[in-house]
Protein backbone atom coordinates (compact mmCIF):
# COMPACT_ATOMS: atom_id res chain seq x y z
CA UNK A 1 14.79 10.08 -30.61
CA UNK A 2 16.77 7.32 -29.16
CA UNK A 3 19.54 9.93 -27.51
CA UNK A 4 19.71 9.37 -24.13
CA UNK A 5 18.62 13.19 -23.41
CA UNK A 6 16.08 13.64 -26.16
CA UNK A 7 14.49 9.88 -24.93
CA UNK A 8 14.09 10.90 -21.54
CA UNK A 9 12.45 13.99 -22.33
CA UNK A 10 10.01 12.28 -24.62
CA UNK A 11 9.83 8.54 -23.62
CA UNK A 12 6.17 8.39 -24.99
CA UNK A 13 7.30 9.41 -27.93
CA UNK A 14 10.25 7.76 -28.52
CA UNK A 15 7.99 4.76 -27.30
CA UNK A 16 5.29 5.40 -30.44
CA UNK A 17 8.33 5.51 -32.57
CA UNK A 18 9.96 2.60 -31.96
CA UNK A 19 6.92 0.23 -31.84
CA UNK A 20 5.25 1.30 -34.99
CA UNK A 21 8.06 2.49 -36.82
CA UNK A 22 9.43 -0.93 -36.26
CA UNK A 23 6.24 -2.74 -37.22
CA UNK A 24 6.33 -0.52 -40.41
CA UNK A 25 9.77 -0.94 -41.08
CA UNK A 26 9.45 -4.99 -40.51
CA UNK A 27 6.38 -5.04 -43.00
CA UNK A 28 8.48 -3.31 -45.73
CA UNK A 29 11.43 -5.62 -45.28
CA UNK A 30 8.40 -8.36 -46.06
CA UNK A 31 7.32 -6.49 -48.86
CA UNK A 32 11.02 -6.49 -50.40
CA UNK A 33 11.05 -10.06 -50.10
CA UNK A 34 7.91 -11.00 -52.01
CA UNK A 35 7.97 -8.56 -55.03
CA UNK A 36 12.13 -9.81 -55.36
CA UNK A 37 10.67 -13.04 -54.96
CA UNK A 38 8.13 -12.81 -57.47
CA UNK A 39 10.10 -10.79 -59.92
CA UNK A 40 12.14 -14.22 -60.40
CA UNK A 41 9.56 -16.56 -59.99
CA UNK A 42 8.78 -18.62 -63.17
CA UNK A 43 6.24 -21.38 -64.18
CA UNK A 44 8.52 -24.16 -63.21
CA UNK A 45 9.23 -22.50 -59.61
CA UNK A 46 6.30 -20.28 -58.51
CA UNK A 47 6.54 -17.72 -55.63
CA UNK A 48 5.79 -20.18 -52.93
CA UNK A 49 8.55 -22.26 -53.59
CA UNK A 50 10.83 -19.06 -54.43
CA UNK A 51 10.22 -17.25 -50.95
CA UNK A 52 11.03 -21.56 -49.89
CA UNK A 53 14.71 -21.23 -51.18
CA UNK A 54 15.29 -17.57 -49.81
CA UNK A 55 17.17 -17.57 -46.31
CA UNK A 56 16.59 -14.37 -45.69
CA UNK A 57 12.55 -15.19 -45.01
CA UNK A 58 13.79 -17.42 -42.39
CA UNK A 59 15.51 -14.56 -40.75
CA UNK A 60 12.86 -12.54 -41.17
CA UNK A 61 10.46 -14.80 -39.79
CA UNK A 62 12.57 -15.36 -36.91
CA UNK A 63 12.60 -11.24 -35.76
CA UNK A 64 8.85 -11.14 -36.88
CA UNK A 65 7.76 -14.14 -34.20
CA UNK A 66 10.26 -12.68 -31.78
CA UNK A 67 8.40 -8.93 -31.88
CA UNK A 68 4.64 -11.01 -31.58
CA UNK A 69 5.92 -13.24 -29.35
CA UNK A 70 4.69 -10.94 -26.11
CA UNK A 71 1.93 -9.71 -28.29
CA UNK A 72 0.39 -13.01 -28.95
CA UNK A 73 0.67 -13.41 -24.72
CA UNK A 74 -1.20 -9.91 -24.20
CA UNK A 75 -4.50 -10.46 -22.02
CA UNK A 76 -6.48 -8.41 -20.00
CA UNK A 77 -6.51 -9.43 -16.37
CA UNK A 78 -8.40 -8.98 -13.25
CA UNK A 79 -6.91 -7.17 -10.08
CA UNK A 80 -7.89 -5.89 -6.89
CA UNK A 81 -6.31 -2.93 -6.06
CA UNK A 82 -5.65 -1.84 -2.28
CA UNK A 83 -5.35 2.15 -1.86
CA UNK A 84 -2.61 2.81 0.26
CA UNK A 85 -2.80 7.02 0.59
CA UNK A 86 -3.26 9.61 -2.24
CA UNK A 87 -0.01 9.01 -3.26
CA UNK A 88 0.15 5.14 -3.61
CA UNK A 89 -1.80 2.05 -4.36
CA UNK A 90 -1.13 -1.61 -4.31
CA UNK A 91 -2.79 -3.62 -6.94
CA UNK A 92 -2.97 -7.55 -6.51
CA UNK A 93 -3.38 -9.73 -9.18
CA UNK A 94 -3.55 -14.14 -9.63
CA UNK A 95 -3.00 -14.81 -13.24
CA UNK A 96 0.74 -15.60 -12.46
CA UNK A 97 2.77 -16.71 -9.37
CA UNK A 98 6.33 -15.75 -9.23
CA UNK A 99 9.11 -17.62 -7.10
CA UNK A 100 10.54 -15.17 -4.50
CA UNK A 101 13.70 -14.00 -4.23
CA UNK A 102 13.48 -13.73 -8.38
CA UNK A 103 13.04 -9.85 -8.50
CA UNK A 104 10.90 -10.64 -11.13
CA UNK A 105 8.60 -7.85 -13.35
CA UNK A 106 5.36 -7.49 -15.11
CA UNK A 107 4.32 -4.63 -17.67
CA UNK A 108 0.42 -3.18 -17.30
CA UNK A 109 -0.96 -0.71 -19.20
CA UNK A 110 -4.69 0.18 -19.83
CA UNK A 111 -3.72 1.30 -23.52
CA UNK A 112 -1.82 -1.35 -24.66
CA UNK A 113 -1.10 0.57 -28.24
CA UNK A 114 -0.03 3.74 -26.41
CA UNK A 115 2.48 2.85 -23.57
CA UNK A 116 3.62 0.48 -20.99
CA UNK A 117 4.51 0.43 -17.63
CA UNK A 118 6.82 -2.08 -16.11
CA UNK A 119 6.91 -2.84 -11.86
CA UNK A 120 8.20 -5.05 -9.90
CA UNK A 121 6.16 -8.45 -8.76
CA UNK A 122 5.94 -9.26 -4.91
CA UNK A 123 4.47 -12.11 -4.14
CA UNK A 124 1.32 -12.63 -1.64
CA UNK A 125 2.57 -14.56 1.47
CA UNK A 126 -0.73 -16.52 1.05
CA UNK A 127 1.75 -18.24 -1.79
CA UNK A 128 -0.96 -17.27 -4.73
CA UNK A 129 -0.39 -14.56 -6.67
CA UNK A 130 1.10 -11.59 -6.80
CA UNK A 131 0.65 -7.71 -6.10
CA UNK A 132 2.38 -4.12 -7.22
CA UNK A 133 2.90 -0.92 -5.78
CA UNK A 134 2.48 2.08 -7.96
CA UNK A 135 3.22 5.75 -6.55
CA UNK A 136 2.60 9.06 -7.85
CA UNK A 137 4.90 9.35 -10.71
CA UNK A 138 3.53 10.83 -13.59
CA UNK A 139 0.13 11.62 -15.35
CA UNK A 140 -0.50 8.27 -15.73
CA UNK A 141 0.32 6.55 -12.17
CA UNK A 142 -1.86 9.76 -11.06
CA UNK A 143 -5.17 8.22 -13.32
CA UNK A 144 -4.46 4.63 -11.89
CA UNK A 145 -4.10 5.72 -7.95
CA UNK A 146 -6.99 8.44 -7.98
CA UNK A 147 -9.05 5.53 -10.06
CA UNK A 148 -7.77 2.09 -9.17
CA UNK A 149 -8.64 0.13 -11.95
CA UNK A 150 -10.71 -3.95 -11.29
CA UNK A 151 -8.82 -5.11 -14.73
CA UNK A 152 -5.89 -4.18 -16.54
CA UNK A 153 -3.59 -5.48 -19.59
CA UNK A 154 -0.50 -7.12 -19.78
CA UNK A 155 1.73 -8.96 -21.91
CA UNK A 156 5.01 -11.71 -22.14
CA UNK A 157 6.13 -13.30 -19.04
CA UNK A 158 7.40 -11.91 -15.72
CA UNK A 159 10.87 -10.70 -16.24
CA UNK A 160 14.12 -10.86 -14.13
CA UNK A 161 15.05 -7.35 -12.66
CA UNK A 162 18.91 -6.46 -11.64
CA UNK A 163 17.87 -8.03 -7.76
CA UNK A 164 17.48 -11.50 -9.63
CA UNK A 165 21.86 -11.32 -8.53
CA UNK A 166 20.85 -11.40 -5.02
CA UNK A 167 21.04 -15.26 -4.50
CA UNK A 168 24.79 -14.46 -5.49
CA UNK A 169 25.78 -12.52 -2.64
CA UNK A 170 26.42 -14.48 1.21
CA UNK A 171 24.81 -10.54 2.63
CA UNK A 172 23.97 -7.06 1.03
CA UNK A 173 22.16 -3.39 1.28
CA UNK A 174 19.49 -2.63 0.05
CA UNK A 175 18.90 0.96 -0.40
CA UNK A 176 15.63 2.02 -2.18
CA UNK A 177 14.12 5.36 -2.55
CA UNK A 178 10.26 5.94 -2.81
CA UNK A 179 8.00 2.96 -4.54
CA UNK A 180 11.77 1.77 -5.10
CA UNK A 181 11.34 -0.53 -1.88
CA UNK A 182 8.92 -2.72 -4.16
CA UNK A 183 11.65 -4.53 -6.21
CA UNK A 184 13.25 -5.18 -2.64
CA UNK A 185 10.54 -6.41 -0.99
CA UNK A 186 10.71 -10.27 -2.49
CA UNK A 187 14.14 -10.32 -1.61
CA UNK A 188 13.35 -9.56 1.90
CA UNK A 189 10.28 -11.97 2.00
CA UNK A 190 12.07 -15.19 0.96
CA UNK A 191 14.70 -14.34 3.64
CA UNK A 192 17.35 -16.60 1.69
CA UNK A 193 19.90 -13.58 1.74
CA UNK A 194 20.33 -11.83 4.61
CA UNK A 195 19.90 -7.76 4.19
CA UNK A 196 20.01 -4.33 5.83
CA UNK A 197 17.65 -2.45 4.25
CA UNK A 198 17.94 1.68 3.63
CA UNK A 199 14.66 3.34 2.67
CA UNK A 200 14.23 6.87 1.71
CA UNK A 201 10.61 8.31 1.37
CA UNK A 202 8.35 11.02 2.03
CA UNK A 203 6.14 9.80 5.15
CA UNK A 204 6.95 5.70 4.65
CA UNK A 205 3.61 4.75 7.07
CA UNK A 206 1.03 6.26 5.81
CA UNK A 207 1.83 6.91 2.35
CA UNK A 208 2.72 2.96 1.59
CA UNK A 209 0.96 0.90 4.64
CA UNK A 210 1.60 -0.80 7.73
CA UNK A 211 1.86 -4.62 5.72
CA UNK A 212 4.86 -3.23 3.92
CA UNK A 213 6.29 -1.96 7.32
CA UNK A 214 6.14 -4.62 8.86
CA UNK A 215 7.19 -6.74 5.84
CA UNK A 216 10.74 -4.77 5.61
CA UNK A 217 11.11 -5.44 9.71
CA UNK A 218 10.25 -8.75 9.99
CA UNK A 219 13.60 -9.03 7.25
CA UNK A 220 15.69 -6.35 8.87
CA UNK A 221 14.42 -5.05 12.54
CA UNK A 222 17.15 -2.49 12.59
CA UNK A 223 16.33 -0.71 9.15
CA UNK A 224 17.16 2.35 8.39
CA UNK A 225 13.92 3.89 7.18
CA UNK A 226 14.71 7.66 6.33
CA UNK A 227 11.32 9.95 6.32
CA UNK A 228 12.58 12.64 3.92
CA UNK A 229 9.47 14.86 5.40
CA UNK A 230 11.20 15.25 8.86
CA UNK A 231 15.05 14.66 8.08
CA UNK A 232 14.94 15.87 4.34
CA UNK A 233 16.92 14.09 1.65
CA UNK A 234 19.66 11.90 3.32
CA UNK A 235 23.21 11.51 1.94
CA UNK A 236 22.53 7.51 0.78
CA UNK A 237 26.13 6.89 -0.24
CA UNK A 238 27.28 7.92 3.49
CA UNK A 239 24.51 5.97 5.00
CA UNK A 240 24.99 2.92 2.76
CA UNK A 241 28.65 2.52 3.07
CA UNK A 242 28.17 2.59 6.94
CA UNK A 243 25.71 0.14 6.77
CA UNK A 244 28.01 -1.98 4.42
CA UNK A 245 30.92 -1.53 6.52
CA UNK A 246 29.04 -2.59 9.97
CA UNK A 247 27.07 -5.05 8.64
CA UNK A 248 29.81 -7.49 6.30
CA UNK A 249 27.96 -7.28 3.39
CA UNK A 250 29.28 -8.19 0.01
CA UNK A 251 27.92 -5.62 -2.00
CA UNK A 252 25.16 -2.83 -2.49
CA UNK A 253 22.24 -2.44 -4.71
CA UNK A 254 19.94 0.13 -5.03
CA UNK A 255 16.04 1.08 -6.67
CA UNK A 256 15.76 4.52 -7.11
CA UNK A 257 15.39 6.68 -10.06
CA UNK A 258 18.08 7.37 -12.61
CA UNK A 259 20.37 10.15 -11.92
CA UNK A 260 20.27 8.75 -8.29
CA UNK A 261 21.37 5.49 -8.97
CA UNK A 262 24.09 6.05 -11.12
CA UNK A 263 25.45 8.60 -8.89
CA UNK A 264 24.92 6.24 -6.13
CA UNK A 265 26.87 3.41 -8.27
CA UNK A 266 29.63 5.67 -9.18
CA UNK A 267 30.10 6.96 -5.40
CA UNK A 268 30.24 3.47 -4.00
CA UNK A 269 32.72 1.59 -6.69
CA UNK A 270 35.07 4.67 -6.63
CA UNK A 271 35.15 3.24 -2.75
CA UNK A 272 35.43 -0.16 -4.04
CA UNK A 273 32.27 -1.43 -3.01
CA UNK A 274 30.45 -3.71 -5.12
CA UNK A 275 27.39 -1.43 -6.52
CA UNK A 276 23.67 -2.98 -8.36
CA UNK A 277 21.41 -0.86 -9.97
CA UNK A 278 19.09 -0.65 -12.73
CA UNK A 279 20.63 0.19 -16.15
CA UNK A 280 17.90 1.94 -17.49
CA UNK A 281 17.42 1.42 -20.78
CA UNK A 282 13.59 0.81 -21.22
């Protein structure tokens, strides 16, 4: 189920599998251990101190805390969620405080057994907290933006994203398509790197909110925000390179989904522009 194709047609799945197929398959390696262990242990060195002198329980133990690790930090949280349209939400939490410019992530879910869901953290310019934006994606963004949710469960740490190379770069593009502009928009709040900003979406003011308009042009006044209702789907490797070429930048990343941004990737380094995107692989 790991195939690239089969995965992506059956992520759920695949994501059932490989948690409790790996907790099963973890349990059994424990279960080797002890019955070899005990099938040598004698009077004079019992199974305690048997499973003691056997290295591979220390390399065992190491992959077993390393797979609780984030499920000893699972907690259910508070947030306040902030309905944007019928198509988007923003949900704004305060257990945790991310540095901007970090493109840092957080996972929610409100099964945490079933499946996860991983988005990026913007910080609230009141310096406390942080919030999300989830868009109509799927059965289960549907649930959370038709019935916003006042707590919710997560687990681990906030996580760097692929924008966390930002701080690397003198200037760059940003090019995002739908709820993509999210993972952007700490970039463009800490204002360390200057950006042009290219955002594709289906009716950007009223389906995501005048605070996140005005957030993206208070960064870049000149953006190019593309409203795919009234112009359709834009070419964004034309529009990109332009905006790389007139603007100096040192290189291109984009948020979008995946067939977009590796075609997007490919396109611009086969110009020999330097081209960010997600890597998909979770």
């Amino acid at each position: 189920m790991a195939y690239p194709t089969i995965r992506a047609k059956v992520h759920d799945q695949f994501e059932w599998t490989h948690r409790f197929a790996g907790w099963t398959s973890v349990g059994l390696v424990w279960a080797h251990l002890v019955l070899s262990a005990q099938s040598i242990a004698s009077p004079s060195q019992p199974l305690g101190a048997t499973l003691a002198r056997t290295p591979s329980v220390y390399l065992v133990g190491l992959a077993t805390l390393s797979i609780a690790l984030p499920w000893m930090r699972l907690r259910r949280v508070p947030v306040r969620p902030e309905p944007l349209s019928k198509h988007a939400v923003r949900l704004h939490f305060d257990f945790s405080t991310p540095a901007p410019c970090t493109s840092k992530g957080v996972r929610i879910t409100d099964k945490p057994l079933v499946e996860w869901h991983a988005f990026a953290a913007i910080p609230e310019p009141s310096g406390k907290g942080f919030s999300i934006v989830v868009s109509k994606a799927g059965d289960w963004t549907k649930r959370i933006i038709e019935n916003p949710p006042t707590s919710i469960w997560t687990r681990g740490t906030p996580a760097s994203g692929v924008l966390a190379v930002a701080p690397l770069f003198k200037k760059m593009v940003l090019v995002s398509t739908g709820s993509g502009i999210g993972p952007c928009l700490p970039v463009l709040m800490e204002r360390r790197v200057p950006a042009r900003v290219l955002w594709s979406t289906k009716n950007p003011l009223s389906t995501y909110g005048q605070g996140i308009m005005d957030t993206i042009l208070a960064a870049d006044p000149d953006a190019l925000i593309w409203d795919t209702d009234e112009g359709g789907r834009p070419d964004l490797v034309k529009l990109a390179y332009q905006l790389y070429v007139e603007s100096g930048a040192e290189c291109v990343a984009i948020i979008s989904n995946g067939p977009t941004t590796s075609k997007f990737v490919y396109q611009m380094e086969s110009r020999g522009v330097p081209a960010f995107g997600p890597i998909w692989d979770s």
